[in-house]
Protein backbone atom coordinates (compact mmCIF):
# COMPACT_ATOMS: atom_id res chain seq x y z
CA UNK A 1 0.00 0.00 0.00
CA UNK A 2 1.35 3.48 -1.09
CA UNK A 3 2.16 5.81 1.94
CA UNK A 4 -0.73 8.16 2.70
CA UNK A 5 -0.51 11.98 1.48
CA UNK A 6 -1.85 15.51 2.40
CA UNK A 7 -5.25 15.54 1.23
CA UNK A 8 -6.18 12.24 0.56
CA UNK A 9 -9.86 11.86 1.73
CA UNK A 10 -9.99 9.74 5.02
CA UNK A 11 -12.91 8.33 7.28
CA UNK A 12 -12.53 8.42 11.27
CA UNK A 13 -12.55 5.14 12.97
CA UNK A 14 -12.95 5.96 16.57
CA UNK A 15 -15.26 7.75 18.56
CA UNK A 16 -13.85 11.09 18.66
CA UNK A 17 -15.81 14.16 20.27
CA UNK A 18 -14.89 17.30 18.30
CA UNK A 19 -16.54 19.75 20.17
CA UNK A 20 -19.66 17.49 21.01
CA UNK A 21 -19.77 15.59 17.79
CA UNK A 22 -18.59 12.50 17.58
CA UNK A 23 -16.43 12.24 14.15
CA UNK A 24 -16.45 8.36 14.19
CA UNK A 25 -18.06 7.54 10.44
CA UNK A 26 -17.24 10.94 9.04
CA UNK A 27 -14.76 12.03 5.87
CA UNK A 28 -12.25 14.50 6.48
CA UNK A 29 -8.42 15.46 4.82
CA UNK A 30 -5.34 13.93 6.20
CA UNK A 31 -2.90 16.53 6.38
CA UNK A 32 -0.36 14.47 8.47
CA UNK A 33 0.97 12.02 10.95
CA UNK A 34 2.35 12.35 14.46
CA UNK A 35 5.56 10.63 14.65
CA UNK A 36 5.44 10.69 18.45
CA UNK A 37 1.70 9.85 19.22
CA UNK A 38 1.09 8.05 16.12
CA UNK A 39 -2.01 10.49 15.31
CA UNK A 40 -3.35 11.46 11.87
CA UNK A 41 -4.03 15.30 11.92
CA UNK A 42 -7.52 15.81 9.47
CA UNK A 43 -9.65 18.42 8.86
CA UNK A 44 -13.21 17.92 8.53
CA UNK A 45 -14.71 20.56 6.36
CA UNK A 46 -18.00 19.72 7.47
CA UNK A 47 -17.78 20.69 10.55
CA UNK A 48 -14.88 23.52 9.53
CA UNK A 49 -12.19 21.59 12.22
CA UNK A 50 -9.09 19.64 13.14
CA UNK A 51 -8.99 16.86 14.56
CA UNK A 52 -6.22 14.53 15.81
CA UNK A 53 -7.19 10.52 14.78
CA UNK A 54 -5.62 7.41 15.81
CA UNK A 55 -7.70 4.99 13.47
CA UNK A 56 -8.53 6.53 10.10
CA UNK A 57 -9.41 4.74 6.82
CA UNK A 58 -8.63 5.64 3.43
CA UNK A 59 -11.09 5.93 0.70
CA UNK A 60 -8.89 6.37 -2.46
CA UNK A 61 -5.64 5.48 -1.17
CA UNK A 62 -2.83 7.56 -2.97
CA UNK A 63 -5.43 9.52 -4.28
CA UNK A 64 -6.63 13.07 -3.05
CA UNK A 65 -9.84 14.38 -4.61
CA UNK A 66 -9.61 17.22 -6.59
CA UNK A 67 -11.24 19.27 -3.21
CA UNK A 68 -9.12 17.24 -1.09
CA UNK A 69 -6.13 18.32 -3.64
CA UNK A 70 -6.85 22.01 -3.81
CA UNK A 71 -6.91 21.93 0.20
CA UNK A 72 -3.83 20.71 0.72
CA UNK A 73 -2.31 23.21 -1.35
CA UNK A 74 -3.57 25.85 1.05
CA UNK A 75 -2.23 24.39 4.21
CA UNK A 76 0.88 24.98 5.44
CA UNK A 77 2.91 24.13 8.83
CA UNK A 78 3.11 27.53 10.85
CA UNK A 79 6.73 28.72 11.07
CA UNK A 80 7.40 31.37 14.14
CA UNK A 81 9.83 32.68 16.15
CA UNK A 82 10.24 32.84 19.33
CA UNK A 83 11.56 36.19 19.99
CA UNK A 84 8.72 39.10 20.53
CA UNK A 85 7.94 40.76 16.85
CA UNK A 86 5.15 43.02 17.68
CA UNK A 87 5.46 46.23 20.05
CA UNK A 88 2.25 47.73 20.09
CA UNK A 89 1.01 50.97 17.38
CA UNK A 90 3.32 53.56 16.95
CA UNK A 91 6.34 51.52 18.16
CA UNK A 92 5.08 51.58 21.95
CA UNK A 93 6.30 48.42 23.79
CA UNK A 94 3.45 47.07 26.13
């Protein structure tokens, strides 16, 4: 089986409360995998949210939908920094 990418189409496998619904049986994105907790980040644009799976199933594996596509190549991994980088309007530090 070919390794799973971002914005393949996946269903949720567990019972999973996402802000009191229960995702278990619904289709969402995978956008990726935890190394350390061995959770599948999706988004379920149904209900417009994340959620962090441990038991997913793929429809189309390989194969993101053409939505499922043009999501993916919206999201991106935040980058920061850790040093301050805003100091209030006119350049007054709070």
């Amino acid at each position: 089986m070919s390794d799973i990418i971002k914005g393949e189409s996946v269903i949720a496998k567990q019972d999973y409360d996402l802000f009191g619904t229960n995702v278990n049986g619904m289709t969402g994105y995978f956008v990726r995998k935890d190394r350390v907790t061995g959770t599948h980040l999706v988004y379920f644009p149904e209900l417009e949210e994340w959620g962090e799976i441990k038991e997913i199933e793929r429809l189309n594996p390989g194969e993101p939908s053409e939505e499922g596509q043009k999501f993916a190549d919206r999201v991106q991994e935040m980058n920061y920094r850790e040093e301050r980088s805003f100091y209030g309007f006119n350049n007054k530090e709070f």
